[in-house]
N, C-alpha and C. Protein backbone atom coordinates (compact mmCIF):
# COMPACT_ATOMS: atom_id res chain seq x y z
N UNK A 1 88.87 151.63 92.45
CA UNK A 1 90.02 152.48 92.25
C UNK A 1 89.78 153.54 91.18
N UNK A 2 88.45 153.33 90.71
CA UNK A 2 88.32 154.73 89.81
C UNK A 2 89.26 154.77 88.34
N UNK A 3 89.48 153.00 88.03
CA UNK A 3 90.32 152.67 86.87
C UNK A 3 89.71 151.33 86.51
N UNK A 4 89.96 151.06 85.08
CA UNK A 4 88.96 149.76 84.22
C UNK A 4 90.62 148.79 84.21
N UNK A 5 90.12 147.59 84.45
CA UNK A 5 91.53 146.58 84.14
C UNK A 5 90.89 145.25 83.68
N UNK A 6 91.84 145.04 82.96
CA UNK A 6 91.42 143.65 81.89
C UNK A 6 91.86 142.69 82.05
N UNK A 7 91.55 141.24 82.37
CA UNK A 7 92.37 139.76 82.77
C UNK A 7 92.40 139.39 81.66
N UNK A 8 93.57 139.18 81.37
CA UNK A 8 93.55 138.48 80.13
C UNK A 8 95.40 138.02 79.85
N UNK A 9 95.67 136.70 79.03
CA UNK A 9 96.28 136.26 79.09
C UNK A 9 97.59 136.84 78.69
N UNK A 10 99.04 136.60 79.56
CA UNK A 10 99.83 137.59 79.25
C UNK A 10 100.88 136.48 78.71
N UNK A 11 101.67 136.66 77.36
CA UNK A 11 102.35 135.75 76.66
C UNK A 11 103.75 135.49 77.24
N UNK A 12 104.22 136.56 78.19
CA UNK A 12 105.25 136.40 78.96
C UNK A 12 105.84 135.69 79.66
N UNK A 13 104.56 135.89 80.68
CA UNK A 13 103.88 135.30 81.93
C UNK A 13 103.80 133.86 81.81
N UNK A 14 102.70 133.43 80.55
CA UNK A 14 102.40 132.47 80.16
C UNK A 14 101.50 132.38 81.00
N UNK A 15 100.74 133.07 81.62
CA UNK A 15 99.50 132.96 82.65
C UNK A 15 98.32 133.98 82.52
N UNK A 16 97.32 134.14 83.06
CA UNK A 16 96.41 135.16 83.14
C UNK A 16 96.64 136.10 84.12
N UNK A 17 97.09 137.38 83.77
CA UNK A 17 97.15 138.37 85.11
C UNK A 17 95.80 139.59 84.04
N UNK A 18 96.37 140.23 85.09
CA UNK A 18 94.80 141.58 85.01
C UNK A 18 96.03 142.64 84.91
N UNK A 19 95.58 143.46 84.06
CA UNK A 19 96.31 144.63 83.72
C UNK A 19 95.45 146.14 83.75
N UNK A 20 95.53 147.09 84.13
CA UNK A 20 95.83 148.24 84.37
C UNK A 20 95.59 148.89 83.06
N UNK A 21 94.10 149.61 82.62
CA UNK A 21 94.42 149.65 80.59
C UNK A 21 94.93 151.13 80.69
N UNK A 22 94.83 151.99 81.66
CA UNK A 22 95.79 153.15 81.37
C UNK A 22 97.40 153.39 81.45
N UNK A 23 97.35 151.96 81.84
CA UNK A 23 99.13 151.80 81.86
C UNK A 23 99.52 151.23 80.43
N UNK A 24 98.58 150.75 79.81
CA UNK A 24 98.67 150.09 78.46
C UNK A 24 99.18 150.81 77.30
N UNK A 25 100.49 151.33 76.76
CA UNK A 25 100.47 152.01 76.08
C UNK A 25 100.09 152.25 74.46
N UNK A 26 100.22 150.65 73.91
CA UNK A 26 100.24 150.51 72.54
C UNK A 26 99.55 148.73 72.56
N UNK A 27 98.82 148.55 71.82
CA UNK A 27 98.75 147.26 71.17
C UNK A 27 98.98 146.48 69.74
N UNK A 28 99.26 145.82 69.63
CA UNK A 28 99.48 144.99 67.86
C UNK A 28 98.52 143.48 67.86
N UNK A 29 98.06 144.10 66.83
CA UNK A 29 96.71 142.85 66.95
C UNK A 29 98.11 142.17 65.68
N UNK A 30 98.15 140.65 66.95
CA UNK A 30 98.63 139.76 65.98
C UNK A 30 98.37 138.28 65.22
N UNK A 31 98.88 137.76 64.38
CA UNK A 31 97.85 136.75 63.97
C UNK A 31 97.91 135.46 64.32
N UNK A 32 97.88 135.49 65.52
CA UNK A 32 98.11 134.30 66.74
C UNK A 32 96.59 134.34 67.08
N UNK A 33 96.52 132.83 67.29
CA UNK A 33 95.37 132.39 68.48
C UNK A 33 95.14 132.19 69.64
N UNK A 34 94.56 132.00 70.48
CA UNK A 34 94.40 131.85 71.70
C UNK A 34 93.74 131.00 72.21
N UNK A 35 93.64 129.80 72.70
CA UNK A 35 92.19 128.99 73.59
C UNK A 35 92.22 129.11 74.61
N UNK A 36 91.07 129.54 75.27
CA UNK A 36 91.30 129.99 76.54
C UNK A 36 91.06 128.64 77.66
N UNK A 37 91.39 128.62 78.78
CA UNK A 37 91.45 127.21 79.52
C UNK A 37 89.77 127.35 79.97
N UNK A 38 89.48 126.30 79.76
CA UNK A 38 88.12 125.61 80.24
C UNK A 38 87.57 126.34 81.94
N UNK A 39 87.06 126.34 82.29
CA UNK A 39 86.46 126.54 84.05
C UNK A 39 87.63 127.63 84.91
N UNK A 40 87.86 128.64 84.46
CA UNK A 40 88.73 129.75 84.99
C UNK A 40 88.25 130.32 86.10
N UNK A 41 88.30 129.98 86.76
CA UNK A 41 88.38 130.50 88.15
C UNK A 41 88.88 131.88 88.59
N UNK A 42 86.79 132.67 88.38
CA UNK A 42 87.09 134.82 88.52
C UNK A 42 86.46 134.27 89.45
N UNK A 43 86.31 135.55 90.10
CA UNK A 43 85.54 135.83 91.27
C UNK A 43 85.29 137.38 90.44
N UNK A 44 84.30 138.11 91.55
CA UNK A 44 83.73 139.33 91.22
C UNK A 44 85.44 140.35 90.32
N UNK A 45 84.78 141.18 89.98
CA UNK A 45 85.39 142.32 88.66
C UNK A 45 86.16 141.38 88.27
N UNK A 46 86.78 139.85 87.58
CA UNK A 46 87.38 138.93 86.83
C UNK A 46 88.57 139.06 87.54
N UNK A 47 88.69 139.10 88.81
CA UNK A 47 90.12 138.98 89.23
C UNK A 47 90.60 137.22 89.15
N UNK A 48 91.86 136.95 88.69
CA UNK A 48 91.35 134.79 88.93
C UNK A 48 91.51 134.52 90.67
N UNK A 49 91.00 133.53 90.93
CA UNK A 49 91.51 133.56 92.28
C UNK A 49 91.22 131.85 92.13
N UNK A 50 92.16 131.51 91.00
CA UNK A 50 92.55 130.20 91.08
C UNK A 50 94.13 129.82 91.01
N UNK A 51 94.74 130.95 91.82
CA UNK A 51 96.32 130.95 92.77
C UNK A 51 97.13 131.49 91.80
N UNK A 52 96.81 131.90 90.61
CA UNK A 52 97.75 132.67 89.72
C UNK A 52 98.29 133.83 89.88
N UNK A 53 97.76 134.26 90.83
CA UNK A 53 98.12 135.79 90.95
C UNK A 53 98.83 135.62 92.52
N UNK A 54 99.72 136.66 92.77
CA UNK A 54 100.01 136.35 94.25
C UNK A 54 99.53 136.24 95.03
N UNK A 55 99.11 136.08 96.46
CA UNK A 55 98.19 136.02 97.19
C UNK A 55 98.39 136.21 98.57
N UNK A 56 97.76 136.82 99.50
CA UNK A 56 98.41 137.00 100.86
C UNK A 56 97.15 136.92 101.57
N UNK A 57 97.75 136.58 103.07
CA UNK A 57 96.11 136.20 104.13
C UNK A 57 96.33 136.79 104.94
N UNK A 58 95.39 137.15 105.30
CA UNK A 58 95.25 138.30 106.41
C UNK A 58 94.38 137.48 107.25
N UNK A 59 94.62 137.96 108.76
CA UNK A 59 93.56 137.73 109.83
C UNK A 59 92.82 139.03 110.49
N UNK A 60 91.84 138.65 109.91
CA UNK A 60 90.81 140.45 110.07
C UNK A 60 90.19 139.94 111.86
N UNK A 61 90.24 140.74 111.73
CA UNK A 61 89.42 141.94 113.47
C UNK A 61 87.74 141.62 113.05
N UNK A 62 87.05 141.18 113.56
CA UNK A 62 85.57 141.22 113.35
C UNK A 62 84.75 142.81 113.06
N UNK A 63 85.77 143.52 113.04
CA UNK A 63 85.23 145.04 112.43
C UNK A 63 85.68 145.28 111.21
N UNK A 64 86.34 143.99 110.90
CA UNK A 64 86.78 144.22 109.16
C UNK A 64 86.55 142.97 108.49
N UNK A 65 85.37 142.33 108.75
CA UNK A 65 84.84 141.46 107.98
C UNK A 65 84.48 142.02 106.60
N UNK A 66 84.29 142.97 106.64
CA UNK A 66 83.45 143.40 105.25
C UNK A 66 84.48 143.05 103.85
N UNK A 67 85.74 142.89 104.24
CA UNK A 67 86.68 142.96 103.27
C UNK A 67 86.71 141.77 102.06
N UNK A 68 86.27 140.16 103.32
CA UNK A 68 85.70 139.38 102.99
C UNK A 68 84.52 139.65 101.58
N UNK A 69 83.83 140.32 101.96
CA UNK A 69 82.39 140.49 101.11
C UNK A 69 82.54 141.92 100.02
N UNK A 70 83.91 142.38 100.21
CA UNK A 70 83.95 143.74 98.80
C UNK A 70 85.27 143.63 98.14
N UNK A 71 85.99 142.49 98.44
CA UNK A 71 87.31 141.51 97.40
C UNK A 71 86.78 140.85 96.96
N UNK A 72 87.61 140.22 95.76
CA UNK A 72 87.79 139.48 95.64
C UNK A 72 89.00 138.12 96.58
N UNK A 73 88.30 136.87 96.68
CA UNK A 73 89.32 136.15 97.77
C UNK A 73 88.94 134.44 97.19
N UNK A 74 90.14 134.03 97.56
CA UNK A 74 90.30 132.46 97.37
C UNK A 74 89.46 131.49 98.61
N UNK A 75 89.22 132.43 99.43
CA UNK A 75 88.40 131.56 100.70
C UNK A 75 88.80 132.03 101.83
N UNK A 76 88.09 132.25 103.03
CA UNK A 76 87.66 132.99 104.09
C UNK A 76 87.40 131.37 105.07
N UNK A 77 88.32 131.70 106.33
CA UNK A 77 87.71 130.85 107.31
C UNK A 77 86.86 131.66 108.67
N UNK A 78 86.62 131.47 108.86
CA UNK A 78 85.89 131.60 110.69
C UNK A 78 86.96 131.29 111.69
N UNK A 79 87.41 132.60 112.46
CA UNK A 79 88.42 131.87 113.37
C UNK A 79 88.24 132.93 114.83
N UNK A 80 88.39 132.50 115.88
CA UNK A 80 88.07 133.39 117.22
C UNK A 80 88.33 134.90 116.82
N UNK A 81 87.54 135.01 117.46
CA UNK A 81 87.41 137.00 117.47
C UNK A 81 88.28 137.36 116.18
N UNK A 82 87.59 136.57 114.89
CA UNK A 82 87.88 137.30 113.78
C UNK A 82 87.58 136.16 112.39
N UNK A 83 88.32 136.36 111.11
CA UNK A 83 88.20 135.91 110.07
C UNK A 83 89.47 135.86 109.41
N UNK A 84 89.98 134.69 108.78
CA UNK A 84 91.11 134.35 108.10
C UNK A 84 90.46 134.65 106.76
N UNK A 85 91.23 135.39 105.88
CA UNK A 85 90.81 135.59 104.23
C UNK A 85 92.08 135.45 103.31
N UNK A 86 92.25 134.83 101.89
CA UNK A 86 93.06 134.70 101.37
C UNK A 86 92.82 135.61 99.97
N UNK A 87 93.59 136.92 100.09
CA UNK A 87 93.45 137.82 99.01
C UNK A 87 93.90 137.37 97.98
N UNK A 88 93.99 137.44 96.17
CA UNK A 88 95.34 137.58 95.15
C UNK A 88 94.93 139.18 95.02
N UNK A 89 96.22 139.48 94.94
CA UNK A 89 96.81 140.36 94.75
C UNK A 89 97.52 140.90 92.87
N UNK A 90 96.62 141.63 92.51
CA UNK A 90 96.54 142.23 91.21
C UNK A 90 97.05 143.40 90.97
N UNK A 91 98.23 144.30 92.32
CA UNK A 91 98.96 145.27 92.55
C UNK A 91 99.55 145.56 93.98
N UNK A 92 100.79 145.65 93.82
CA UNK A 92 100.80 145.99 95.41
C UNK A 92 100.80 147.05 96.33
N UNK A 93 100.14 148.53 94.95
CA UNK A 93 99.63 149.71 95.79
C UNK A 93 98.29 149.47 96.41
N UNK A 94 97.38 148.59 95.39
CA UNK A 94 96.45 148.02 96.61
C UNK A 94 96.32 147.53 97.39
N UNK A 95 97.10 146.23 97.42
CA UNK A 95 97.66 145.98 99.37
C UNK A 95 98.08 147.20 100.09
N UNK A 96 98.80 147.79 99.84
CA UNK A 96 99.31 148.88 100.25
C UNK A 96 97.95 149.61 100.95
N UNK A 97 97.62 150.06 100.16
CA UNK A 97 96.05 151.07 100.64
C UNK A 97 95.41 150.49 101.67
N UNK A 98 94.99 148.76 101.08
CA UNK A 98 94.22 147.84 101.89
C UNK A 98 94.47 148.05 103.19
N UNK A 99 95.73 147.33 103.58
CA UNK A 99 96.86 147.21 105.16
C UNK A 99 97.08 148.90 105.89
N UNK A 100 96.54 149.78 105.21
CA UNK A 100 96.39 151.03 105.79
C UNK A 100 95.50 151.53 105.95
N UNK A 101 94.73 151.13 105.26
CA UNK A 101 93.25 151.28 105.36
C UNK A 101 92.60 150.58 106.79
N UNK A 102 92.94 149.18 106.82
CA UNK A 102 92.58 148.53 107.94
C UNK A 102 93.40 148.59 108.97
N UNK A 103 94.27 149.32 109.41
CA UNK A 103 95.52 149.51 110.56
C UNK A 103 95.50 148.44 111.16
N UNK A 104 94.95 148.58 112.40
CA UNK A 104 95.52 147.41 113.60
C UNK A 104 94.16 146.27 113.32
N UNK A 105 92.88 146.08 112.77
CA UNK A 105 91.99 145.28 112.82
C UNK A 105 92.51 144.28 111.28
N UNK A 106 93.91 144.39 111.41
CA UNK A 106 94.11 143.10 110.44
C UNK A 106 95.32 142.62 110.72
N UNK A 107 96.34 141.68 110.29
CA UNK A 107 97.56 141.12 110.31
C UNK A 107 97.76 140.00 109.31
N UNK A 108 99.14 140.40 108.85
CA UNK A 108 99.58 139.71 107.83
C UNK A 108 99.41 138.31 108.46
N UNK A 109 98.90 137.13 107.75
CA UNK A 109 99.30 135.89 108.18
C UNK A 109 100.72 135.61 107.46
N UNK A 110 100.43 135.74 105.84
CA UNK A 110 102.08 135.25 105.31
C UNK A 110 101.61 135.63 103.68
N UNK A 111 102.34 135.83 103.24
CA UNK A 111 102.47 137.10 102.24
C UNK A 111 103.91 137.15 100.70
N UNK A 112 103.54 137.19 100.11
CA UNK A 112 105.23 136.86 99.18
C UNK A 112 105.75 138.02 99.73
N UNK A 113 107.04 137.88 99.29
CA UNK A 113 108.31 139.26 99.51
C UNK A 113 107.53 140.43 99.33
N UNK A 114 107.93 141.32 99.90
CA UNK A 114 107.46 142.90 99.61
C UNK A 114 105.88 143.13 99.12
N UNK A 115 105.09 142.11 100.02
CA UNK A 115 103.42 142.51 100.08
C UNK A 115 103.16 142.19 101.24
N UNK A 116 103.81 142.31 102.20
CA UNK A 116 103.26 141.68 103.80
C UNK A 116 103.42 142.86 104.21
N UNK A 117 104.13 142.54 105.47
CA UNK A 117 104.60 143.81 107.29
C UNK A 117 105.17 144.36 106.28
N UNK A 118 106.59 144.15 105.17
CA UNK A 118 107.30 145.12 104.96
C UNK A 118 106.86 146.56 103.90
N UNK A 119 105.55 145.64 103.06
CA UNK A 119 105.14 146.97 102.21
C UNK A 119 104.26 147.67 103.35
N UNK A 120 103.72 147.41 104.36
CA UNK A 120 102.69 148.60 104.97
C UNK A 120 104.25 149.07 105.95
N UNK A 121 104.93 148.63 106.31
CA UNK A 121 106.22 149.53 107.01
C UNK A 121 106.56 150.70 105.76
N UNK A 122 107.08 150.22 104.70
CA UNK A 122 107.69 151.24 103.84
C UNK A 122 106.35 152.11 103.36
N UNK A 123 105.08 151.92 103.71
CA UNK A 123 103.87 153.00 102.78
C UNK A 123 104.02 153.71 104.53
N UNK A 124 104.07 153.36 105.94
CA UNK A 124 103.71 154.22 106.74
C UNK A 124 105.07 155.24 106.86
N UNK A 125 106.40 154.90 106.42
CA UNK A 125 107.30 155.87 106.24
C UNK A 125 107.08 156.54 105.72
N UNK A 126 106.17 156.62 104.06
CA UNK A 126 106.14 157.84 103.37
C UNK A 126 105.75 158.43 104.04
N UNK A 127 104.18 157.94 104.40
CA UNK A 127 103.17 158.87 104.97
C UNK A 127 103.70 159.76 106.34
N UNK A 128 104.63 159.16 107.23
CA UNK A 128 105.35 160.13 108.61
C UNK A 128 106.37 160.84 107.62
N UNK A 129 106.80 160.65 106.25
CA UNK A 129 107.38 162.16 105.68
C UNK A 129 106.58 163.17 105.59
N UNK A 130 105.22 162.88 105.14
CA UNK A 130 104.76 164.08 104.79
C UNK A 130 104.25 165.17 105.58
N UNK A 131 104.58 164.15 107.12
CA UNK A 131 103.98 165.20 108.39
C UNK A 131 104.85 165.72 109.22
N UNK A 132 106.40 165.84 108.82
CA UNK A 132 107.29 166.08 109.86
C UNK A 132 107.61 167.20 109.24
């Protein structure tokens, strides 16, 4: 995405999400500690993909295997004329892109609220605004 993002533990949350450092506006180094949990579960660029983050599965088209091999994913099955993959999800303009990117050679299997069918419905509305 042509942007640096950092996993790291959010005190809110009380969990590890990945943040966005140009959205970051200010920090306060405070005089708190941290231990971080034992065997954390990244996958490639430190996304966790040990279920902390949301997560949605797609069933790819055998012309979109590759997605498998340039995500990060919780596990990929083998299934007729295609591949089951289980994304987390660290934004949902990148699903967004993703599910438009891959048009018809993918389908939501099941998805939290507003990262399935309904965010690629509301991203293909913008996009038929900008052509009418």
């Amino acid at each position: 995405d042509r942007y640096w993002y950092l996993t790291a533990h959010c005190r809110l949350a009380g969990a590890t999400r990945v943040f966005r450092l140009d959205r970051i506006r200010s920090a306060t180094l405070l005089e708190e500690s941290f231990e971080p949990p034992e065997n954390v579960a990244t996958a490639m660029d430190g996304v966790p993909i040990d279920g902390s983050l949301p997560e949605v599965t797609l069933m790819l088209d055998t012309s979109a295997r590759w997605v498998v091999e340039q995500y990060p994913n919780r596990g990929w099955t083998e299934v007729a004329g295609g591949v089951e993959v289980v994304l987390p999800v660290t934004a949902t303009r990148w699903m967004e892109r993703l599910l438009l990117r891959l048009g018809p050679a993918a389908e939501v299997v099941s998805a939290p609220d507003g990262m399935g069918e309904d965010l690629l419905r509301a991203a293909a509305r913008r996009i038929l605004v900008r052509y009418r």
